[in-house]
Protein backbone atom coordinates (compact mmCIF):
# COMPACT_ATOMS: atom_id res chain seq x y z
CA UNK A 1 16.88 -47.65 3.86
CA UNK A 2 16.91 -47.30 7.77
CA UNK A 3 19.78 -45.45 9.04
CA UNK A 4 21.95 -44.73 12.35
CA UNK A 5 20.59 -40.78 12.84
CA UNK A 6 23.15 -40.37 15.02
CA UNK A 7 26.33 -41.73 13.18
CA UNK A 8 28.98 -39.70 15.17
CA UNK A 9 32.52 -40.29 16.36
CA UNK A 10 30.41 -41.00 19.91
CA UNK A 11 28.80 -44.04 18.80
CA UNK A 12 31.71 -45.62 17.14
CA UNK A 13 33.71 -48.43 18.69
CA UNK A 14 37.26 -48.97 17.83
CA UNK A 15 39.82 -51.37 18.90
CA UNK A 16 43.38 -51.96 18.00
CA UNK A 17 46.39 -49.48 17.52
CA UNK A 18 46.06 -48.14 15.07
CA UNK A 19 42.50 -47.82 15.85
CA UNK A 20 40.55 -49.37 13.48
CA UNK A 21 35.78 -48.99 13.88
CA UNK A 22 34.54 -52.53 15.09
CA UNK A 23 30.78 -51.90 15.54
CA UNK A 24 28.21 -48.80 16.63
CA UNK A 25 25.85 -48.24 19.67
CA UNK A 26 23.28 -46.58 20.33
CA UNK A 27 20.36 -46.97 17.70
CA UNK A 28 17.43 -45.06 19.79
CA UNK A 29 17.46 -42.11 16.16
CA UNK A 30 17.60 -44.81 13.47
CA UNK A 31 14.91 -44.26 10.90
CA UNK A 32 14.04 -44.93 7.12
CA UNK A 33 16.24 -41.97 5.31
CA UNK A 34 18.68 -42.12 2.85
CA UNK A 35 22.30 -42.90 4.01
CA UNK A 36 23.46 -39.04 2.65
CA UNK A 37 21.18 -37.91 5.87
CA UNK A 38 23.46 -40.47 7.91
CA UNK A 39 26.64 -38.56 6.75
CA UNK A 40 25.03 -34.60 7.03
CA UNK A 41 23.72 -35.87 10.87
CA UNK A 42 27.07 -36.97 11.87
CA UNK A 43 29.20 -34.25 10.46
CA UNK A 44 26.78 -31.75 12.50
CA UNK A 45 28.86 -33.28 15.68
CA UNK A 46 32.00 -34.78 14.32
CA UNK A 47 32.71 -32.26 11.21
CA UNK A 48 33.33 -29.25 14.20
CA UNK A 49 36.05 -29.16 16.30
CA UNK A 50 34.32 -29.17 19.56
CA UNK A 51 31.28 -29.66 20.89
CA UNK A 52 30.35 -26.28 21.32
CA UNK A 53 32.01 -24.42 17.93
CA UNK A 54 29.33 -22.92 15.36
CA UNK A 55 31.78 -23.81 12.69
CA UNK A 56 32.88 -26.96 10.44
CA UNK A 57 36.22 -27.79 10.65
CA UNK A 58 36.86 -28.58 6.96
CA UNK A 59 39.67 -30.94 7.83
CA UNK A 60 37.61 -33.01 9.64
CA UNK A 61 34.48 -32.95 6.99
CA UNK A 62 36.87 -34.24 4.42
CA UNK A 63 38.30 -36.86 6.48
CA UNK A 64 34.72 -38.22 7.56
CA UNK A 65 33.62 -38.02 4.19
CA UNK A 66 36.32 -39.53 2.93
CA UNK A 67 36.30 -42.75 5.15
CA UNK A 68 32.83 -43.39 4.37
CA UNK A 69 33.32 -43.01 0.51
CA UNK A 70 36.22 -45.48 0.67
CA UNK A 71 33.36 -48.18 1.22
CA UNK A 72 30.54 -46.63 -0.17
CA UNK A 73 30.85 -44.60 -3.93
CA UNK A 74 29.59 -40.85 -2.99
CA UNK A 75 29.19 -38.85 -6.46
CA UNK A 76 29.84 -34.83 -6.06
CA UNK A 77 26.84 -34.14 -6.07
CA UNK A 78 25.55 -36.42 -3.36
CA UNK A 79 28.29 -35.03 -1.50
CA UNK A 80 26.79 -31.38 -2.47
CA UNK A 81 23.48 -32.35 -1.16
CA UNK A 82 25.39 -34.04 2.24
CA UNK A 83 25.50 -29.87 3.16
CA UNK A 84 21.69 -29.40 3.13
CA UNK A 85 21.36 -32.65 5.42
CA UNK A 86 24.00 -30.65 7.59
CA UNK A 87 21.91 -28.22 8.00
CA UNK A 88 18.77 -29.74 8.34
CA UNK A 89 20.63 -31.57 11.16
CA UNK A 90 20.69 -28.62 13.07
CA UNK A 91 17.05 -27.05 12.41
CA UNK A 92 16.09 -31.14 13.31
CA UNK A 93 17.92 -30.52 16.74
CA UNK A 94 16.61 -26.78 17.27
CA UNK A 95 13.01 -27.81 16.63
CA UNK A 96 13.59 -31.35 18.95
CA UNK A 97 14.29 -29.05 21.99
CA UNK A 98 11.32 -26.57 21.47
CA UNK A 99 9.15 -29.30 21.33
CA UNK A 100 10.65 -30.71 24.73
CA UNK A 101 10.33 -27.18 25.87
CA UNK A 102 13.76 -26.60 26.45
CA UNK A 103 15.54 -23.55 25.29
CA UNK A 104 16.30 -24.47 21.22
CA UNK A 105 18.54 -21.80 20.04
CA UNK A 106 21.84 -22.69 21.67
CA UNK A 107 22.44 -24.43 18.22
CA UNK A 108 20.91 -21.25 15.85
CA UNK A 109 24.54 -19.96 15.64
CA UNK A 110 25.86 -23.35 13.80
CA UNK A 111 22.81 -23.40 11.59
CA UNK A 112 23.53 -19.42 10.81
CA UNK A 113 26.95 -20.09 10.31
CA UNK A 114 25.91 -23.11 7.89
CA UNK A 115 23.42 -20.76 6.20
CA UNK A 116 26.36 -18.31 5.08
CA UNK A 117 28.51 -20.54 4.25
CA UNK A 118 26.78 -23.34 2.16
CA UNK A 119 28.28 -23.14 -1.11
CA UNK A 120 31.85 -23.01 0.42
CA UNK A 121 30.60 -26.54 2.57
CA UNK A 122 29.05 -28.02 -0.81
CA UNK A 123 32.01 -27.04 -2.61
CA UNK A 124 34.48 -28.30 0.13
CA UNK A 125 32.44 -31.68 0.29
CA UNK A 126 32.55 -32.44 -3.23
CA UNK A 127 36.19 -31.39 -3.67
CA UNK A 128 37.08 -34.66 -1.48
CA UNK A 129 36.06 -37.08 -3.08
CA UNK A 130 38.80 -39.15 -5.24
């Protein structure tokens, strides 16, 4: 299946009060993946609760997770394994920027902090689904 790769709050257009999504932009990451990688990619930017924090907001995870499982069924553990694509997010990014040859480990701290706390994500990810 092709996905978004960057399916963030960013590329989301919404009209109408409340706002409501009517579309996405900006397709320059999609790729063949499975759509869990869609959900771990976009809760490396829209799970935290700014740009620059090296932590999930939990809040926010569960609230993007549970929008997307209100269209699409997400078992626990697909939403178990939606933490590895997190992370994987993040060592995807870090490795993207050494390549370029720009400095990569402005993002290490997130991916540490994802490291130590993976089970409590996993668990935390499964635990909202209905």
């Amino acid at each position: 299946m092709v996905i978004h790769g960057d399916f963030t709050n960013d590329n989301v257009i919404a009209d109408g009060a409340p706002p409501h999504a009517t579309g996405v932009i900006d397709f320059a990451n999609a790729h063949a993946e499975t759509p869990l990688a869609d959900i771990g990619y976009g809760l490396w930017r829209s799970g935290r609760p700014h740009e620059r924090a090296d932590r999930l907001d939990f809040s926010r995870a569960r609230r993007f997770l549970q929008g997307y499982a209100s269209i699409v069924r997400v078992s626990p553990d697909q939403a178990s394994a939606i933490a590895v694509y997190l992370r994987g997010r993040g060592l995807q990014m870090i490795a993207k920027r050494v390549r370029a040859g720009q400095n990569g480990t402005g993002m290490l701290a997130q991916v540490q902090w994802l490291s130590a706390n993976a089970d409590a994500v996993a668990d935390m990810l499964a635990a909202a689904l209905p």
